[in-house]
N, C-alpha and C. Protein backbone atom coordinates (compact mmCIF):
# COMPACT_ATOMS: atom_id res chain seq x y z
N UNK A 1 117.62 126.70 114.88
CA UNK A 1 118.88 126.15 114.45
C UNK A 1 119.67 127.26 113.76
N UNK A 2 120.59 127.97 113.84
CA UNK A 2 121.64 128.23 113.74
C UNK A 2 122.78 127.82 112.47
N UNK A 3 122.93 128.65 111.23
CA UNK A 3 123.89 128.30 110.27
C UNK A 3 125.05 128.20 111.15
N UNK A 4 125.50 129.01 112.35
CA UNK A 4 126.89 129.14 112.90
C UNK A 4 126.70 128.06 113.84
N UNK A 5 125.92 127.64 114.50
CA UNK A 5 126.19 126.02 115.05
C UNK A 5 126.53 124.74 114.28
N UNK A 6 125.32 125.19 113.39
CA UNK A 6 125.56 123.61 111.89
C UNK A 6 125.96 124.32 110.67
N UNK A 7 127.03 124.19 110.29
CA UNK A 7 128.04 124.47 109.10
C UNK A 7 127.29 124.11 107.98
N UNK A 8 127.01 122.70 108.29
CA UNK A 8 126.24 122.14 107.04
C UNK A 8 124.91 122.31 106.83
N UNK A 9 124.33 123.55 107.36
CA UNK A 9 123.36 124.44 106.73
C UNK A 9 123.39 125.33 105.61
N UNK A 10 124.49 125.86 105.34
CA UNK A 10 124.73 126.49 104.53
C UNK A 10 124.09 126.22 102.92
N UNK A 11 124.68 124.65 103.04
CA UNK A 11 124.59 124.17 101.36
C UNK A 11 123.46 124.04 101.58
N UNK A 12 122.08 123.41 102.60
CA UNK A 12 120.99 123.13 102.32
C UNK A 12 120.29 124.52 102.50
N UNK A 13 120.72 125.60 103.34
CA UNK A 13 120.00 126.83 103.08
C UNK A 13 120.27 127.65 101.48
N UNK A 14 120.87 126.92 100.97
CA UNK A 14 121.00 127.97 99.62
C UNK A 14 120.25 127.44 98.82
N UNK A 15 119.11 126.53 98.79
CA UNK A 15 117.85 126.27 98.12
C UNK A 15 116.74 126.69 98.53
N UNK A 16 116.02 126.51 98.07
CA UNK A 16 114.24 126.56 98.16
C UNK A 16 113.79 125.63 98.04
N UNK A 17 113.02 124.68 98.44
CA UNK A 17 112.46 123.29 98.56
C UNK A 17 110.75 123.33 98.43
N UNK A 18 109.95 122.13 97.56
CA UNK A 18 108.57 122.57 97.14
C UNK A 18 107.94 122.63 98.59
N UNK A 19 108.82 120.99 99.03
CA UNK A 19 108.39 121.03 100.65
C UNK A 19 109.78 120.90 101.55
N UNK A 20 109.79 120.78 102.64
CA UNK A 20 110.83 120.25 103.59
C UNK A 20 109.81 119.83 105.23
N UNK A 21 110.50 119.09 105.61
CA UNK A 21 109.73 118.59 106.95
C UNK A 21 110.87 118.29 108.20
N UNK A 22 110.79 118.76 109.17
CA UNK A 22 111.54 119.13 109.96
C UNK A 22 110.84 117.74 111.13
N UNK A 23 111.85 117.24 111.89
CA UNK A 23 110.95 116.40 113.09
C UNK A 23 112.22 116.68 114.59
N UNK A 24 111.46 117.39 115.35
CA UNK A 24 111.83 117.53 116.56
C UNK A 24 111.53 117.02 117.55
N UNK A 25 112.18 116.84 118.86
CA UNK A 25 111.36 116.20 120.51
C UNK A 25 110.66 117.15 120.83
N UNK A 26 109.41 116.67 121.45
CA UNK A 26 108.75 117.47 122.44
C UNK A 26 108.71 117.40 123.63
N UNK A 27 108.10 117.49 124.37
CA UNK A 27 107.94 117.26 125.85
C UNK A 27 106.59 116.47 126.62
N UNK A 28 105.63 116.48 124.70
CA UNK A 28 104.23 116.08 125.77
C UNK A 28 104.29 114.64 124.63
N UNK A 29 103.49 113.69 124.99
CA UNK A 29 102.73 112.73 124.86
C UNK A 29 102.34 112.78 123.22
N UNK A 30 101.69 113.51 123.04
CA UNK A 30 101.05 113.45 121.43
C UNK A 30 101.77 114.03 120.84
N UNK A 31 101.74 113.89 119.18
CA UNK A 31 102.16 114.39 117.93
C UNK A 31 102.10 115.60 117.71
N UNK A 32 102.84 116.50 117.50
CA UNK A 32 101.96 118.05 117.00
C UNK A 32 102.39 118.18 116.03
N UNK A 33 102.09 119.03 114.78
CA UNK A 33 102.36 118.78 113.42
C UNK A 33 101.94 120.67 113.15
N UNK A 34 103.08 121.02 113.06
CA UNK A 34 102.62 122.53 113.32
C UNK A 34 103.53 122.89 111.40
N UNK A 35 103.87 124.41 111.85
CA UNK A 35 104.97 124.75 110.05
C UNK A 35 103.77 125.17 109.42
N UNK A 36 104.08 126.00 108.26
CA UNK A 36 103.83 126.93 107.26
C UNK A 36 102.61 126.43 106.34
N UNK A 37 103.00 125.12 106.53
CA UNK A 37 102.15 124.55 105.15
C UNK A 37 100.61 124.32 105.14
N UNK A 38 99.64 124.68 104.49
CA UNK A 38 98.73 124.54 104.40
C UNK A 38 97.85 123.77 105.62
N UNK A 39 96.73 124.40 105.65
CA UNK A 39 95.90 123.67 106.89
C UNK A 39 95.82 122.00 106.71
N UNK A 40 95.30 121.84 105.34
CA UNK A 40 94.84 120.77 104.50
C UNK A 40 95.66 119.80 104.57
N UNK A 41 96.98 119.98 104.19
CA UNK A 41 97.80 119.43 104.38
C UNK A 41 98.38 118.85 105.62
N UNK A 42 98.55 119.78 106.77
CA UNK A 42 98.49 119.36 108.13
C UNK A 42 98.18 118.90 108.67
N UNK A 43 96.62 119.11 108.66
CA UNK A 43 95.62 117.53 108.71
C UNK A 43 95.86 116.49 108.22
N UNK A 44 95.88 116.43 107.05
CA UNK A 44 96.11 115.19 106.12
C UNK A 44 97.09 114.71 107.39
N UNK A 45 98.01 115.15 107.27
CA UNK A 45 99.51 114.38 107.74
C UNK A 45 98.80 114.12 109.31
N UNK A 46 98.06 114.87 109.84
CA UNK A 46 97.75 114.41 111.16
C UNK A 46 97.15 113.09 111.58
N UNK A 47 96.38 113.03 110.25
CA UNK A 47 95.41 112.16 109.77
C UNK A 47 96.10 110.63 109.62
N UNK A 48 97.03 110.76 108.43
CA UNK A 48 97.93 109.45 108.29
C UNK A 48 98.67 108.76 109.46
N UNK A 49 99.47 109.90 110.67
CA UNK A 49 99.89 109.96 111.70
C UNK A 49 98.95 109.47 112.48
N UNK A 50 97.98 109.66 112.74
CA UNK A 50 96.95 108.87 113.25
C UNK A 50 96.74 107.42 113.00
N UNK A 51 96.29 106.94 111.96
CA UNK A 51 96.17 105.97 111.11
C UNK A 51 97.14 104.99 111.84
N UNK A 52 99.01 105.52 112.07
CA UNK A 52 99.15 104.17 112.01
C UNK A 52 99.26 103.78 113.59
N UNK A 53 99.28 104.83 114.49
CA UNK A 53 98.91 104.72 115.41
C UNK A 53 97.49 104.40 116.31
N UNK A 54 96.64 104.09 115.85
CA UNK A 54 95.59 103.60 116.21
C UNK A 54 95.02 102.60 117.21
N UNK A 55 96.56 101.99 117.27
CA UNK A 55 96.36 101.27 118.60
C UNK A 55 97.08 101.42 119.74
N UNK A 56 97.24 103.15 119.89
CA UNK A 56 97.98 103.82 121.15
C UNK A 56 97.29 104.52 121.18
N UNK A 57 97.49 104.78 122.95
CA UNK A 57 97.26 106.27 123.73
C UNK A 57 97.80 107.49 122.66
N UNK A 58 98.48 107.25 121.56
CA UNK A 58 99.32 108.65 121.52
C UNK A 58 98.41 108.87 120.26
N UNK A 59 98.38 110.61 120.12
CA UNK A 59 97.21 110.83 118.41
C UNK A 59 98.48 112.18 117.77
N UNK A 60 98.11 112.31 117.27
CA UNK A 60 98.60 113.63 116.27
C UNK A 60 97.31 114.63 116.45
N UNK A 61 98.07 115.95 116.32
CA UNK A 61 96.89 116.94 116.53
C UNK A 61 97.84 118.04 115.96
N UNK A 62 96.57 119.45 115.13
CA UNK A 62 97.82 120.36 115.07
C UNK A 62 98.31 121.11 115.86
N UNK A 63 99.66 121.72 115.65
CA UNK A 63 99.86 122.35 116.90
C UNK A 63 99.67 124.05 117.08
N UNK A 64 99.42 123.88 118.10
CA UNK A 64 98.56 125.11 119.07
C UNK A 64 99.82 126.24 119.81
N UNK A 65 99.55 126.96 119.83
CA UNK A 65 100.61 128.00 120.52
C UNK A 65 101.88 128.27 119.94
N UNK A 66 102.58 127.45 120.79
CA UNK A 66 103.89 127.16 120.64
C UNK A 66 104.43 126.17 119.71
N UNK A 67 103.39 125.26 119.79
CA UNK A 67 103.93 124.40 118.84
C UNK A 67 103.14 124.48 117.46
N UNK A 68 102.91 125.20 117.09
CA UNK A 68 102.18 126.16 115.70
C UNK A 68 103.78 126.24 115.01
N UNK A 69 104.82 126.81 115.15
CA UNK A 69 105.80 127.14 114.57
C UNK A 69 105.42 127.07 113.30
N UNK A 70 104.83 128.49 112.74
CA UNK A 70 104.86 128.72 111.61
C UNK A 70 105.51 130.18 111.35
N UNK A 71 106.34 130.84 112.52
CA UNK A 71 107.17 131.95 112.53
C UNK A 71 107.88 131.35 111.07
N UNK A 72 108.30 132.82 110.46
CA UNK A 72 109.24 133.05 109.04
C UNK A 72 110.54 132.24 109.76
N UNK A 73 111.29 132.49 110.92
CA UNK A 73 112.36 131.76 111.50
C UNK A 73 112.57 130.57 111.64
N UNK A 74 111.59 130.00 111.63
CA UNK A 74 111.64 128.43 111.53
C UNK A 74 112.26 128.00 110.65
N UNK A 75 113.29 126.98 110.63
CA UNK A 75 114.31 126.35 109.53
C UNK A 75 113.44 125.90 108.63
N UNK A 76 112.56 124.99 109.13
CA UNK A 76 111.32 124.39 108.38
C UNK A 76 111.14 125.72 107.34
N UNK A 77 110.70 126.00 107.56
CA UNK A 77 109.67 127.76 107.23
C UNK A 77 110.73 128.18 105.70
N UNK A 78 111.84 128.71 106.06
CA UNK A 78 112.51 129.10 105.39
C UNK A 78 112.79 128.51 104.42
N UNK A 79 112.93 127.42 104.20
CA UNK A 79 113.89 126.34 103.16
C UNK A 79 112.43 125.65 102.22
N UNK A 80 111.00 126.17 102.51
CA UNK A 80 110.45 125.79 101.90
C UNK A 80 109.63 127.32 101.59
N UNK A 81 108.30 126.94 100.14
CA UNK A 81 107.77 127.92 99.41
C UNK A 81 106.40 127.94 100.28
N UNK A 82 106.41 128.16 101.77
CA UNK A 82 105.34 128.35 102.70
C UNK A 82 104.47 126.62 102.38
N UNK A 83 105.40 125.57 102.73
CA UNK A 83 105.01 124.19 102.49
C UNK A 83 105.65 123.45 103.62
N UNK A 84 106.36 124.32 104.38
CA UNK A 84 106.91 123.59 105.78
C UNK A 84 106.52 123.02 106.86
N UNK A 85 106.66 121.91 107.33
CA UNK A 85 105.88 120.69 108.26
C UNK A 85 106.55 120.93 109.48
N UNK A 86 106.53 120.87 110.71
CA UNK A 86 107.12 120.81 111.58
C UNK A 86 106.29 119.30 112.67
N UNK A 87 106.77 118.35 112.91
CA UNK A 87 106.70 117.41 113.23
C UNK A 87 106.84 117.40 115.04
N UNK A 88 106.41 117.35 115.50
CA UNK A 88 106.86 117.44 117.14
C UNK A 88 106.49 116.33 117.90
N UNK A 89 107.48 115.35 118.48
CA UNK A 89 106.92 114.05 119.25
C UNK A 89 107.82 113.93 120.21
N UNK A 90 107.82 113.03 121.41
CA UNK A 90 108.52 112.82 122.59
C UNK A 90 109.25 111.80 122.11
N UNK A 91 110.11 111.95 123.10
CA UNK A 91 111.48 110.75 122.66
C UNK A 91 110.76 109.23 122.47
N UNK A 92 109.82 109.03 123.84
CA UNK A 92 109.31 107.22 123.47
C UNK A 92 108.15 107.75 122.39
N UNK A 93 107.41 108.18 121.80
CA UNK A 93 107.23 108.19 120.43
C UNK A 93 108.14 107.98 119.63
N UNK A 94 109.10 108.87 119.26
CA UNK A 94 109.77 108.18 118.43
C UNK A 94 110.85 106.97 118.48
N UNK A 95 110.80 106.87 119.91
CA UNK A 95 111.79 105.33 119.79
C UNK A 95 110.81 104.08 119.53
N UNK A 96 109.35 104.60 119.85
CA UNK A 96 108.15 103.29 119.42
C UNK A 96 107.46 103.56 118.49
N UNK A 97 107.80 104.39 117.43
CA UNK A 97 106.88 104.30 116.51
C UNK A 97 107.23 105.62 115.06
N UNK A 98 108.55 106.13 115.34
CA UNK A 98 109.05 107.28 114.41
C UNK A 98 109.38 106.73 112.98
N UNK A 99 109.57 105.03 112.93
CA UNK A 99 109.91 104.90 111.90
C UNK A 99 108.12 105.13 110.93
N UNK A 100 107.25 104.85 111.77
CA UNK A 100 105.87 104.57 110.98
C UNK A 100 105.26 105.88 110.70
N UNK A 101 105.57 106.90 111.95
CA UNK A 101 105.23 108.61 111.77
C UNK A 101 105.81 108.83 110.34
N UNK A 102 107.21 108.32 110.49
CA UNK A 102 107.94 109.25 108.72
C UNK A 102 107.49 108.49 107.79
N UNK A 103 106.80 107.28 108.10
CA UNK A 103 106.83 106.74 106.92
C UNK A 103 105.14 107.38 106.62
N UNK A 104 104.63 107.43 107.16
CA UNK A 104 103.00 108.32 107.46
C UNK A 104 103.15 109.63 106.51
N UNK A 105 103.68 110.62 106.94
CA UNK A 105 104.29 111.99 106.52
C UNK A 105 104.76 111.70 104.87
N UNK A 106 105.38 110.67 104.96
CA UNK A 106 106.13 110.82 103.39
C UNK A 106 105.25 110.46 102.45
N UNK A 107 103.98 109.37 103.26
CA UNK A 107 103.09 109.02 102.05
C UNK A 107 102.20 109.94 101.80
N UNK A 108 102.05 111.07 102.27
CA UNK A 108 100.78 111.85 102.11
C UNK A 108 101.95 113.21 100.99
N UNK A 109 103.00 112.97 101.51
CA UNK A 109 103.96 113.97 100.34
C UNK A 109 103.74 113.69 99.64
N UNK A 110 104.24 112.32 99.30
CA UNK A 110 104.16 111.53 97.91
C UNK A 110 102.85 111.68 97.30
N UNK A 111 102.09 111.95 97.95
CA UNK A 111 100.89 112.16 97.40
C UNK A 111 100.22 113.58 96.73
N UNK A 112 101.56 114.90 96.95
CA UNK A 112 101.61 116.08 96.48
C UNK A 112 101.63 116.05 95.42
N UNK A 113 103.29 115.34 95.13
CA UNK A 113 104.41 115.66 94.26
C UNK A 113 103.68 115.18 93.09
């Protein structure tokens, strides 16, 4: 992402955040949960992400390769103190089930802070 595409990066790039969590489309089937932040943590969140999905084909796993995005470039990456989540799911994931993923993700934050 691009400050010169989204303007309104600016004001949120001029912080530092304990965490930030980024959620993008993917292309495959399962969850990937890649970004900066701790292994422990990744899991965890893979873990909860799991949880509420339990009665689908679809799982959370971390992500591998490409979908690792834990490059310094990552928006995620940047705007946090190496605590950045990167979230990766396909469109029918999140049209069947994104409200329960964020709500998954936020409880295991909440469980930082």
């Amino acid at each position: 992402m691009s400050r010169a595409l989204y303007p309104q990066l600016d004001e949120v790039s001029e912080h530092e955040y304990d965490y930030a969590v980024s959620f993008h489309g993917t292309c495959t089937e399962n969850v990937k949960v890649g970004g900066q932040a701790p292994r422990e943590l990744r899991i965890g969140i893979c873990e909860a992400i799991n949880d509420v999905l339990t009665d689908t084909d679809v799982y959370a796993e971390l992500g591998r390769e490409g979908f690792r995005t834990d490059d310094d470039a990552t928006l995620v990456n940047r705007l946090s103190t190496h605590t950045g989540v990167w979230i990766g799911q396909s469109k029918s994931v999140r049209e069947t089930h994104g409200t329960e993923i964020v709500d998954a993700v936020a409880d295991v934050l909440r469980d930082q802070l």
